[in-house]
Every structure is written in C-alpha cells, then in structure tokens.
C-alpha atoms as a PDB file:
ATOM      1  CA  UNK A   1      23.248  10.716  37.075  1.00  0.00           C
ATOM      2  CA  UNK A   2      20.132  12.767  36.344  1.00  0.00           C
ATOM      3  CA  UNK A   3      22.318  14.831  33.323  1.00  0.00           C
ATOM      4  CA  UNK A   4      22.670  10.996  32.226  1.00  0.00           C
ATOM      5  CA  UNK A   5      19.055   9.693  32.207  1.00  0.00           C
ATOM      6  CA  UNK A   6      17.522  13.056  30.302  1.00  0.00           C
ATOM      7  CA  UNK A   7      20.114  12.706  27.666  1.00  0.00           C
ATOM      8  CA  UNK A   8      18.955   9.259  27.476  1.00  0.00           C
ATOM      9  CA  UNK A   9      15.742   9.908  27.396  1.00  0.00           C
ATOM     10  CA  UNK A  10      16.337  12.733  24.872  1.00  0.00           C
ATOM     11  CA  UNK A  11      18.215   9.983  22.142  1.00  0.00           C
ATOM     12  CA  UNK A  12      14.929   7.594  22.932  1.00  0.00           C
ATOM     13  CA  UNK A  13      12.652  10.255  22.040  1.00  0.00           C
ATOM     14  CA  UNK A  14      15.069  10.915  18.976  1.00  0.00           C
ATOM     15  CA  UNK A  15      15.091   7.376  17.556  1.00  0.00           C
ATOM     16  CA  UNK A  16      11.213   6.752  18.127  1.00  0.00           C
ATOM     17  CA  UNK A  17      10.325  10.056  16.333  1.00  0.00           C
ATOM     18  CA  UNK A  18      12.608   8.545  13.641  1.00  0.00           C
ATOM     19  CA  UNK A  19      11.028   5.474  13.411  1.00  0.00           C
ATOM     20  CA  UNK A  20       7.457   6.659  13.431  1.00  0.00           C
ATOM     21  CA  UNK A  21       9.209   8.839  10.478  1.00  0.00           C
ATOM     22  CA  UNK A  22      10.465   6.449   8.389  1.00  0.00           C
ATOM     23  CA  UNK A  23       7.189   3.563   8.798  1.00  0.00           C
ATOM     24  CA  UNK A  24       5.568   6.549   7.123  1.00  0.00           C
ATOM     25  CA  UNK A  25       7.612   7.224   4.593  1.00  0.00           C
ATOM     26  CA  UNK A  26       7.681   3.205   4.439  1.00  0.00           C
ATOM     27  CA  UNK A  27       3.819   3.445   3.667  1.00  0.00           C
ATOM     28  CA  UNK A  28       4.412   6.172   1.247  1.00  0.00           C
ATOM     29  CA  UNK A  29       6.804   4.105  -0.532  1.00  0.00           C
ATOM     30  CA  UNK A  30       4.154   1.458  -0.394  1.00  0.00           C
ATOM     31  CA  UNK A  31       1.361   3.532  -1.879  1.00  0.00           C
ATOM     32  CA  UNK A  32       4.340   4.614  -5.135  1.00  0.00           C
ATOM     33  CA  UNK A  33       4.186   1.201  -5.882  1.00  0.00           C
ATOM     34  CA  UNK A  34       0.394   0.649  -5.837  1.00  0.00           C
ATOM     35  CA  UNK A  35       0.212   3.369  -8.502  1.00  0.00           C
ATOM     36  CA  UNK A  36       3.170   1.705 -10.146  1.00  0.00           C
ATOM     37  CA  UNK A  37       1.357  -1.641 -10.044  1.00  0.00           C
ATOM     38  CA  UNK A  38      -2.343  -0.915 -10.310  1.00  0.00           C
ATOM     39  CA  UNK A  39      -2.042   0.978 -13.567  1.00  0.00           C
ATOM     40  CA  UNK A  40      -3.336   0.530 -17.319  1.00  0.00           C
ATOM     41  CA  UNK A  41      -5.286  -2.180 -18.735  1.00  0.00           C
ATOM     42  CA  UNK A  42      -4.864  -5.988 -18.116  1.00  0.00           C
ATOM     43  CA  UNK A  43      -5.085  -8.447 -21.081  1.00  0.00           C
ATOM     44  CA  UNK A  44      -8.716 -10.355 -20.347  1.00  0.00           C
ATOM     45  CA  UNK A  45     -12.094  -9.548 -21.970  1.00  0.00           C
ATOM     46  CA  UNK A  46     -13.088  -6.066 -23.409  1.00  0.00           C
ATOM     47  CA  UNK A  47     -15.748  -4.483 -22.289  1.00  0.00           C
ATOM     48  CA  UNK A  48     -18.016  -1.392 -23.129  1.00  0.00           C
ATOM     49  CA  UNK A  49     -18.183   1.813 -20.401  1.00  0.00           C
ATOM     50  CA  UNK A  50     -21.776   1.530 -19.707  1.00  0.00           C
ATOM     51  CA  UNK A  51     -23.240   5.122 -21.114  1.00  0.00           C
ATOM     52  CA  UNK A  52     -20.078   5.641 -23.103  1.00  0.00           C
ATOM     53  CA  UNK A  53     -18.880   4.653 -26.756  1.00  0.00           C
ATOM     54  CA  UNK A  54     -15.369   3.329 -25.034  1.00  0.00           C
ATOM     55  CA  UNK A  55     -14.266   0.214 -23.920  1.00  0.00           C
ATOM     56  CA  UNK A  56     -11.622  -1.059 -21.674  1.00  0.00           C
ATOM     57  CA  UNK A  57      -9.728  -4.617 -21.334  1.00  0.00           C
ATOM     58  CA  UNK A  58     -10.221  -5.733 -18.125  1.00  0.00           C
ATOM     59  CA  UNK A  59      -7.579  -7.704 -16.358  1.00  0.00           C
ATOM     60  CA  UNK A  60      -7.414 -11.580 -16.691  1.00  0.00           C
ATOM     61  CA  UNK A  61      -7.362 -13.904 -13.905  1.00  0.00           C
ATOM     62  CA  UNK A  62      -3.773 -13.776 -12.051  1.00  0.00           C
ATOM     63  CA  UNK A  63      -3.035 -10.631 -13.822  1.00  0.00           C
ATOM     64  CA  UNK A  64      -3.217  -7.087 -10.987  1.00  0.00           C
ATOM     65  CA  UNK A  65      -7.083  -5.270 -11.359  1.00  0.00           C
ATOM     66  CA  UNK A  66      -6.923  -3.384 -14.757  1.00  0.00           C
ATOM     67  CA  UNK A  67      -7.844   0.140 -14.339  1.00  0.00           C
ATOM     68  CA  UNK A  68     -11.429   1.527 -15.411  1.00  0.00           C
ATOM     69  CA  UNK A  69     -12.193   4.762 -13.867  1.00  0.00           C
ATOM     70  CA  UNK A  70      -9.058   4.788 -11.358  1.00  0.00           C
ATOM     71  CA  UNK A  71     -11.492   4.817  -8.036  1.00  0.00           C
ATOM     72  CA  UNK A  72      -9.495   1.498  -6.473  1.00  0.00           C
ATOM     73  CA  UNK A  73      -6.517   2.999  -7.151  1.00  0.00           C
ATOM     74  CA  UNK A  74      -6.814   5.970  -5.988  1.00  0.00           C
ATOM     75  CA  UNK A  75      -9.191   4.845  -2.532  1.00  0.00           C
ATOM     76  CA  UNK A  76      -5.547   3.403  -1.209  1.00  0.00           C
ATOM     77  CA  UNK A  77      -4.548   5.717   1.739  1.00  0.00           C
ATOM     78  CA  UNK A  78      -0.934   5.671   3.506  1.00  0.00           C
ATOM     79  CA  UNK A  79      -0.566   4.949   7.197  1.00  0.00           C
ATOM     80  CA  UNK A  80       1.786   4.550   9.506  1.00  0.00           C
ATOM     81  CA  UNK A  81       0.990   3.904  13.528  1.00  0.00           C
ATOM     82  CA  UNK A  82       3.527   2.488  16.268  1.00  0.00           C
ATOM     83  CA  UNK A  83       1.480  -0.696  17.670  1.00  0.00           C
ATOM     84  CA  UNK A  84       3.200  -1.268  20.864  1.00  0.00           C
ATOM     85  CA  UNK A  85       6.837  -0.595  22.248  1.00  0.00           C
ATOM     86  CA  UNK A  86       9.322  -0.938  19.765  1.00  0.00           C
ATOM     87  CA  UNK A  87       6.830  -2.475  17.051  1.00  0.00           C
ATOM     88  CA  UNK A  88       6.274  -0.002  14.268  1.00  0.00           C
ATOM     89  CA  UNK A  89       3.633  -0.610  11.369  1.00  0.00           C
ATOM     90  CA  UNK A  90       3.437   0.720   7.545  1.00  0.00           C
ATOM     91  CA  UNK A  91       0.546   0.225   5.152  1.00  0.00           C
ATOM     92  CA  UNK A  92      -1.940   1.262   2.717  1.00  0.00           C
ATOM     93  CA  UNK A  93      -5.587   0.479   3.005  1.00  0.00           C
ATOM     94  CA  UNK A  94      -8.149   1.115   0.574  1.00  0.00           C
ATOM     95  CA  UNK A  95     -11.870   1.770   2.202  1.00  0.00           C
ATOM     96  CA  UNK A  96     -13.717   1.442  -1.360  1.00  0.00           C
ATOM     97  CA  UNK A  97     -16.431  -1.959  -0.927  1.00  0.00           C
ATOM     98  CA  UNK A  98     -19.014  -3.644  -2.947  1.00  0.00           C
ATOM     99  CA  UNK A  99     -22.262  -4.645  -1.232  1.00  0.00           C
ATOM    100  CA  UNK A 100     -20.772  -3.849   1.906  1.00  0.00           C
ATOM    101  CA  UNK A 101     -17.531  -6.186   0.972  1.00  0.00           C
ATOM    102  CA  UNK A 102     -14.387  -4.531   0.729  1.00  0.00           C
ATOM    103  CA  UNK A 103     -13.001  -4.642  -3.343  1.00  0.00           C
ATOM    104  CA  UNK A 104      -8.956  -4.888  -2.536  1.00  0.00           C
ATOM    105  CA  UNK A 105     -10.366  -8.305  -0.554  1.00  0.00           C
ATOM    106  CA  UNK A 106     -12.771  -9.206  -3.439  1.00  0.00           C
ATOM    107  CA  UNK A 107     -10.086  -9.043  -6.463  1.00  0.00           C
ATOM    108  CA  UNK A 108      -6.665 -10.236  -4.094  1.00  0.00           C
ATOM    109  CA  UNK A 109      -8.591 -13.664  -3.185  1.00  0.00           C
ATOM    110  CA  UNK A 110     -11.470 -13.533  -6.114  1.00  0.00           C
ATOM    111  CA  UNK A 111     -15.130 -14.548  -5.658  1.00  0.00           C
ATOM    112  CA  UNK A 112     -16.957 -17.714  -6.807  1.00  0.00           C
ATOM    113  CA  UNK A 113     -17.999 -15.761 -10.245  1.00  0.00           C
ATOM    114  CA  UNK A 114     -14.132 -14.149 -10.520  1.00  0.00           C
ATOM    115  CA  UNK A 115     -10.835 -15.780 -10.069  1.00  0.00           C
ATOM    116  CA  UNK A 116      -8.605 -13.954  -8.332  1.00  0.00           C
ATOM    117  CA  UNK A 117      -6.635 -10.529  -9.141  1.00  0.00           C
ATOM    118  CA  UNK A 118      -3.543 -10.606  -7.070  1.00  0.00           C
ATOM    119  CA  UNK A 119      -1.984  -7.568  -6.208  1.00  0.00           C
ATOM    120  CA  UNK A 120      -0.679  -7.103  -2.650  1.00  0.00           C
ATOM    121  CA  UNK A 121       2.298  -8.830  -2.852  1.00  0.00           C
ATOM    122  CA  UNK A 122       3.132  -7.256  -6.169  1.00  0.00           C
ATOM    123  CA  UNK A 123       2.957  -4.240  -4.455  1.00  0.00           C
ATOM    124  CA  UNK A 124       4.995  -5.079  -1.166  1.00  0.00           C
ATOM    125  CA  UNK A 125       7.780  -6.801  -3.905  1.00  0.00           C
ATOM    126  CA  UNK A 126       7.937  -3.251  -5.576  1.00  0.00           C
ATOM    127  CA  UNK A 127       7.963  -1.175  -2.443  1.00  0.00           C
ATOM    128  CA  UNK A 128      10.769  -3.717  -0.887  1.00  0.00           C
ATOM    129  CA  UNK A 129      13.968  -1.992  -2.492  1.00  0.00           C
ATOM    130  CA  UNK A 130      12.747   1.413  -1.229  1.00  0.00           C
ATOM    131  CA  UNK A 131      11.931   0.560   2.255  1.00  0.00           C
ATOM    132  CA  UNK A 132      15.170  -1.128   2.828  1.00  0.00           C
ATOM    133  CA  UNK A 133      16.863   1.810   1.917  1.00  0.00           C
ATOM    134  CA  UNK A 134      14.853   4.023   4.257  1.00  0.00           C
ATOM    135  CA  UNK A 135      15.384   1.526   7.515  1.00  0.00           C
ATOM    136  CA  UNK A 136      18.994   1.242   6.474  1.00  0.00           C
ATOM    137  CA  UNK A 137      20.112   4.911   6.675  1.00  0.00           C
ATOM    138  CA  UNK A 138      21.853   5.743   9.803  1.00  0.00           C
ATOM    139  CA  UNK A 139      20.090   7.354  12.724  1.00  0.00           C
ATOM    140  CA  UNK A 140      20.647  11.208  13.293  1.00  0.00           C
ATOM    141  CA  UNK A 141      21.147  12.864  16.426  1.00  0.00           C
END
C-alpha cells in the first residue's frame, strides 16, 4: 500500500512541476506576442522627438500604442505562479506608470484627454494558438 501512495505521490509531484512548467512557458508565449503586437508605428498624428530632428506617428485611437522609444514594450515581464490547488496562472505585467498611474492601464482603457489604445486582448488572441498547443501536449512521466 505504502509502494502505492509514494508512486502516487511521485506522478502528483510530476504533473504539478509540469504545469507550473508549461503556465510559464504560457506567459512566455504571452510576452512573443506583446512584441509581436506592440511594435512599429500606428497611423494617428506625427509628432517631433522632443531634442531630436525625428518624428514618429503615434497610434490612433483603437489602434495598439505605437512605439516611440520601446520602454512599454519592453517594461512587460513574464510570470507564471500556481494560485491555489490545481489553479495555475500565466501573465505579463508591465510596472512602467505615469504620475504614479500605471501606462498599460492608461492606453488599454484611455484617459479623458486620450481615447483608448487597446492592446491586451490583441495580445491574449495572438498568444491563444501557442498556448493551446503547450496545454495540449501529453504529460511525461
């Protein structure tokens, strides 16, 4: 009965170092298609590099956050953490803020001087095909 149980225990410990496996490379997924989405220059208003002769176009409203100097993009951080039993959880989260307000909140859901610059589920849509494929491969013993 005991040679039982420890096997047991042995294929649980198995399938949850697995799973903690794969939400990571879930989140890593989900930070290839951040850089996949958050990338160029949108098609709004062009503006001048303060202290520079370029310019950029910004993005226009509805359109993902154009990229200026590539700081948003790159401030998005993979992470993967088990939340409780069985629950597993996969993200990216980008620190970067504004006067103390954080920026991915600021251009998904706009400001009353901004419309909004959705992006999040433009990036979960593009991650989608990928993650499937990790969760769907079979577990190893």
């Amino acid at each position: 009965m005991g040679f039982i149980s420890n096997q047991t225990g042995e294929l649980i410990s198995d399938i949850e170092h697995q799973m903690m496996s794969r939400a990571y490379q879930a989140a890593q997924a989900l930070k290839k298609a951040e850089l996949q989405v958050l990338r160029g220059q949108g098609g709004g208003r062009r503006y001048r590099v303060p202290g520079t002769g370029a310019s950029y176009t910004a993005s226009a409203p509805g359109q993902p956050p154009a990229v200026r100097t590539g700081a948003y993009r790159s401030s998005y951080v993979p992470r993967a953490e088990q939340k409780s039993g069985n629950v597993y959880r996969s993200l990216i989260e980008s620190g970067l803020s504004v006067n103390g307000w954080n920026l991915g909140n600021l251009l998904e859901n706009g400001t009353s001087k901004m419309a909004p610059r959705p992006h999040d589920e433009r990036i979960i849509q593009k991650a989608l095909p990928e993650i499937s494929r990790i969760y769907n491969r079979p577990f190893m013993r």
